[in-house]
N, C-alpha and C. Protein backbone atom coordinates (compact mmCIF):
# COMPACT_ATOMS: atom_id res chain seq x y z
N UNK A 1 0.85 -1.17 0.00
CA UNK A 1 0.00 0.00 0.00
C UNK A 1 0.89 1.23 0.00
N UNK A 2 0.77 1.96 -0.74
CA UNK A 2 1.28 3.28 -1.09
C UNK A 2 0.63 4.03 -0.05
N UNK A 3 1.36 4.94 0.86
CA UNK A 3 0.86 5.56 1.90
C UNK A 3 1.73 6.97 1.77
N UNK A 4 1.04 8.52 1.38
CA UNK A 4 1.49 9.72 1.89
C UNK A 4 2.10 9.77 3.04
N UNK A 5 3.14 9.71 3.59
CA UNK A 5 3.54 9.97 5.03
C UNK A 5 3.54 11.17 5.20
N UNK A 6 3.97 11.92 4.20
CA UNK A 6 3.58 13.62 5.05
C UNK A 6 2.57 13.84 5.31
N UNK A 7 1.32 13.21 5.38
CA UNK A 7 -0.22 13.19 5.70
C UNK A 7 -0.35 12.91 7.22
N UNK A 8 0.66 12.11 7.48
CA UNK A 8 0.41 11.51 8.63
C UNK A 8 1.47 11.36 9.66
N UNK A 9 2.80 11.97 8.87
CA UNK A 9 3.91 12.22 10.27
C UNK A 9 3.94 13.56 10.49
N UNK A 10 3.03 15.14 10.18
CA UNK A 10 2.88 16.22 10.58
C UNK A 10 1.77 15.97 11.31
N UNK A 11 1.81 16.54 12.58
CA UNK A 11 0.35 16.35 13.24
C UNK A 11 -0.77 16.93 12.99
N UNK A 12 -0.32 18.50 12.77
CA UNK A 12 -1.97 19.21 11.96
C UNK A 12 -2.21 18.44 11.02
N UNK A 13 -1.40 18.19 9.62
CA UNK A 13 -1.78 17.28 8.75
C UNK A 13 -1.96 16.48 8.72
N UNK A 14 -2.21 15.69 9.71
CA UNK A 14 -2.83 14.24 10.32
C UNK A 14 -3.97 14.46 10.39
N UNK A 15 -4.58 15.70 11.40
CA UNK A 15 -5.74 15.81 11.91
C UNK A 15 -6.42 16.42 11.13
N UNK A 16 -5.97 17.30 9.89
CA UNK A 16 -6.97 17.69 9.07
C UNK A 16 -7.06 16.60 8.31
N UNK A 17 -6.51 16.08 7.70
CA UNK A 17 -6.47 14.55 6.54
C UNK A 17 -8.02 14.19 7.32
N UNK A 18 -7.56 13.45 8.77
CA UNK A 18 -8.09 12.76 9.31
C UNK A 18 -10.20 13.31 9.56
N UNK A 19 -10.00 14.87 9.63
CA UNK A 19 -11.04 15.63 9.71
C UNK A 19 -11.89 15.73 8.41
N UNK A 20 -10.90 16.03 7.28
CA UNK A 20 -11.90 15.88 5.91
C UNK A 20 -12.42 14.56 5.47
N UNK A 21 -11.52 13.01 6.41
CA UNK A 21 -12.22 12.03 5.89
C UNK A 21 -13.14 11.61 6.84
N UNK A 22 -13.42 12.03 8.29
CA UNK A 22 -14.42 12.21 8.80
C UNK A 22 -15.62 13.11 8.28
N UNK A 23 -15.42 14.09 7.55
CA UNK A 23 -16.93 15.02 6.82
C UNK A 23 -17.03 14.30 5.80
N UNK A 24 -15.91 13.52 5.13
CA UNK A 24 -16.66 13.11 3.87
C UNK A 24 -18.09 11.72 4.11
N UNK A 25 -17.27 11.02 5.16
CA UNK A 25 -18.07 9.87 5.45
C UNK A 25 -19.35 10.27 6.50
N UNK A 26 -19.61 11.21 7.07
CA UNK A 26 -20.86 12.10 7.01
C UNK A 26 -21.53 12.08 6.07
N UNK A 27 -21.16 13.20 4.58
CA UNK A 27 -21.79 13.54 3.41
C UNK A 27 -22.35 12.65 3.29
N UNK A 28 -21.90 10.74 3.02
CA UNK A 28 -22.19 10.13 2.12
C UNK A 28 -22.76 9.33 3.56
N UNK A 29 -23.41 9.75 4.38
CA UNK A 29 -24.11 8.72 5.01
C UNK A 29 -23.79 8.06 6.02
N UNK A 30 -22.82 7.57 6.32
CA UNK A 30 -22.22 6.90 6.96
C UNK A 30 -22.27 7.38 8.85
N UNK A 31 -22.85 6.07 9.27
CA UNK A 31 -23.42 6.50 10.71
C UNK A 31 -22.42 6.94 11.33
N UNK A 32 -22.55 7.64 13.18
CA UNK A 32 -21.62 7.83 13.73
C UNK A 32 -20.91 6.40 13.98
N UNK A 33 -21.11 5.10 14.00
CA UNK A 33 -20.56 3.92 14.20
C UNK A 33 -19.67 3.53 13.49
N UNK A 34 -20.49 3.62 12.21
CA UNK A 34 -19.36 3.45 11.12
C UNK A 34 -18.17 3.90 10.98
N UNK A 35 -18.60 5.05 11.31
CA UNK A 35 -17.33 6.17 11.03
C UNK A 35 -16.21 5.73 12.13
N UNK A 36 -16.98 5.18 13.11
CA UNK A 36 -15.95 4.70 14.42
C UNK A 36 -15.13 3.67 14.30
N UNK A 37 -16.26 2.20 13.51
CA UNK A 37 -15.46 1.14 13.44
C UNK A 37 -14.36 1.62 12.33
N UNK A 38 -14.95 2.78 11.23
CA UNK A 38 -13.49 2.33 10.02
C UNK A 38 -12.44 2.81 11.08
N UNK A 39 -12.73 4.14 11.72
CA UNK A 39 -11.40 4.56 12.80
C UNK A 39 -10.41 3.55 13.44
N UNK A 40 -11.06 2.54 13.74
CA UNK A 40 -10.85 1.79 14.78
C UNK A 40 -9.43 0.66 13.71
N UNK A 41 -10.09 0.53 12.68
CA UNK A 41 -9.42 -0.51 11.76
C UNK A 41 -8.18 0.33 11.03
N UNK A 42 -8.48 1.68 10.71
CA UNK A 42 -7.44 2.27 10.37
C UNK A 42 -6.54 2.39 11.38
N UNK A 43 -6.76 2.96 13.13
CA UNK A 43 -6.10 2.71 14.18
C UNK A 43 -5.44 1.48 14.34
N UNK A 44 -5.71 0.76 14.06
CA UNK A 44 -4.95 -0.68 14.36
C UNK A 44 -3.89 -0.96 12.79
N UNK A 45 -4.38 -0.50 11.86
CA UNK A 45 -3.50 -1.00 10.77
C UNK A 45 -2.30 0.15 11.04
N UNK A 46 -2.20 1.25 11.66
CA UNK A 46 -0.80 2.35 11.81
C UNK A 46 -0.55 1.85 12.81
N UNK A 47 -1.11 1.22 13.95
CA UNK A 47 -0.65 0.73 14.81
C UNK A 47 0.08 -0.26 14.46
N UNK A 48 -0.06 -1.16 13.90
CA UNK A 48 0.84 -2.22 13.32
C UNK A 48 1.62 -2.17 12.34
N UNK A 49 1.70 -1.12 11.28
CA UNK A 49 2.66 -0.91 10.30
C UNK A 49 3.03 0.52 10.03
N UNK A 50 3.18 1.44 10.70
CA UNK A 50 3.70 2.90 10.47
C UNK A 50 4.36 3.45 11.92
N UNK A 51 5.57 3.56 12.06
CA UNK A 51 6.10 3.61 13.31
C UNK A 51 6.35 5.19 13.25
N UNK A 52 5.77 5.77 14.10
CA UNK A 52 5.16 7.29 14.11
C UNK A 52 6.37 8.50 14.30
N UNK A 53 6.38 9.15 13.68
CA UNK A 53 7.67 10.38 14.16
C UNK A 53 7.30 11.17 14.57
N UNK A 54 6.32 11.46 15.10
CA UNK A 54 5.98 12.83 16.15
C UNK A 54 5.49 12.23 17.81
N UNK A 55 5.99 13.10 18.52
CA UNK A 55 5.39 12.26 20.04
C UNK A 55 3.79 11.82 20.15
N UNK A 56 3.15 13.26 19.65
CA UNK A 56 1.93 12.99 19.70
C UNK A 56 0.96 11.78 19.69
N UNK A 57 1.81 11.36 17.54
CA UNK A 57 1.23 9.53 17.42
C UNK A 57 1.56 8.60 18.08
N UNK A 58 2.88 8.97 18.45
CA UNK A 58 3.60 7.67 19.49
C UNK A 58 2.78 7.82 20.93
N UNK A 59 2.54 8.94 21.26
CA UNK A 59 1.44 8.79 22.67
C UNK A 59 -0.23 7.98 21.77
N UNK A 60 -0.28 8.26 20.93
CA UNK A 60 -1.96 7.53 20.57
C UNK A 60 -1.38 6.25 20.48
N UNK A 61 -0.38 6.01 19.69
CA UNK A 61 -0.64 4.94 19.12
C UNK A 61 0.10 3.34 20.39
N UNK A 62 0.73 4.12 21.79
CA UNK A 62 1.22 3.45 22.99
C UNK A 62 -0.51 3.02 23.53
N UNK A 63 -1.02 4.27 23.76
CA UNK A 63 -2.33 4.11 24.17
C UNK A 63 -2.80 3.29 23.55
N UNK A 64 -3.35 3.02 22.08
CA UNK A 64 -3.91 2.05 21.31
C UNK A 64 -3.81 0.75 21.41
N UNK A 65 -2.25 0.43 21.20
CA UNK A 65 -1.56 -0.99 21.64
C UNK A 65 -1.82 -1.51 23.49
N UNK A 66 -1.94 -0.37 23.86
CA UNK A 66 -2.28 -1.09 25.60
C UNK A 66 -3.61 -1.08 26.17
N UNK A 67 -4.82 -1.09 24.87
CA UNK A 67 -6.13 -0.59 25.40
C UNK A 67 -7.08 -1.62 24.82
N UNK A 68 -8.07 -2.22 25.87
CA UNK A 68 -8.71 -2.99 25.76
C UNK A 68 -9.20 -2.47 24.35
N UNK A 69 -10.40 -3.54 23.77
CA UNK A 69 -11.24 -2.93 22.42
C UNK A 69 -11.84 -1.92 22.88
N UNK A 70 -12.74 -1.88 23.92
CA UNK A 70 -13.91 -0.59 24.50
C UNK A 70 -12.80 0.44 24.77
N UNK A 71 -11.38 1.05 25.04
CA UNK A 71 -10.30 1.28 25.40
C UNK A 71 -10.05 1.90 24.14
N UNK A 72 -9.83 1.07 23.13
CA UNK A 72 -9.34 1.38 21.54
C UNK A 72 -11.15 2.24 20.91
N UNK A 73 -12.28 1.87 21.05
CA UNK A 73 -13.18 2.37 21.11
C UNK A 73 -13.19 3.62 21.56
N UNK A 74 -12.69 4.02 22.89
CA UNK A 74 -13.34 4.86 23.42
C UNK A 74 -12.19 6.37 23.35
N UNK A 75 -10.65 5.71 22.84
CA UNK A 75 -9.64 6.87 21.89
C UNK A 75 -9.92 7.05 20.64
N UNK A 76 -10.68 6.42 19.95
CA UNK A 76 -11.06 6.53 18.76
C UNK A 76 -12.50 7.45 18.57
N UNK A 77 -13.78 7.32 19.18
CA UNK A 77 -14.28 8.39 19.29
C UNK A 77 -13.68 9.78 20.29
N UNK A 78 -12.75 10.05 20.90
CA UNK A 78 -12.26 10.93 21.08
C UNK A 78 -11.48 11.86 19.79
N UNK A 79 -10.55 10.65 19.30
CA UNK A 79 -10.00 11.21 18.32
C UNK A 79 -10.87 12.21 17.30
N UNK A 80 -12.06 11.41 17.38
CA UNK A 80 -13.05 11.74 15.84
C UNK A 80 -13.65 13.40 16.91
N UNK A 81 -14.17 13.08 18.18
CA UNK A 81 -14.31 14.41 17.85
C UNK A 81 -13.42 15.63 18.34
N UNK A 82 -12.12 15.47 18.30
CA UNK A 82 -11.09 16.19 18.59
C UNK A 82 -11.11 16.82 17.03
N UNK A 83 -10.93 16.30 16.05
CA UNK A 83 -11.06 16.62 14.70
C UNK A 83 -11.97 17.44 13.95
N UNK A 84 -13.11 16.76 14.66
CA UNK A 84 -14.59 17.36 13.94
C UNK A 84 -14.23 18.32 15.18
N UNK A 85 -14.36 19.18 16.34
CA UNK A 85 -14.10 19.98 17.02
C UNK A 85 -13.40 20.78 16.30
N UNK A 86 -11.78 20.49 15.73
CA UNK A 86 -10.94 21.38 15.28
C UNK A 86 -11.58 22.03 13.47
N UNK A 87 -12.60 21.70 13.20
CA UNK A 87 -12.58 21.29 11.62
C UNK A 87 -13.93 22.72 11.46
């Protein structure tokens, strides 16, 4: 998988990336759940293959790896509305 890293090792540009693909999956419908579980699956796939260069991700993504599912659930709707907050 071809992955932008400057999308995602700047932290504003993380969180806006992360913010416009939260409004898009709004637009097109997509419940608040949905929007949680894709979070949740994208959270776990950087968790397992993108080893983070800013402290910030390395604090989410320590949290992620040591957090029950409801745990990984419950940073993941934070995340979403830390975003939609900033957006």
């Amino acid at each position: 998988m071809d992955l932008n890293l400057d999308l995602i090792n700047d932290w504003d540009k993380w969180k806006e990336t992360l913010s416009r693909a939260v409004s898009i999956g709004e637009k097109v419908g997509l419940s608040d759940d949905s929007i949680k579980d894709i979070g949740i699956k994208i959270g776990e796939f950087l968790s397992s293959n993108v080893d983070p260069d800013n402290h910030e991700q390395r604090l989410l993504k320590e949290l992620f790896d040591v957090g029950s599912q409801k745990e990984r659930e419950a940073l993941t709707n934070m995340i979403i509305k830390m975003v939609h907050h900033n957006h």
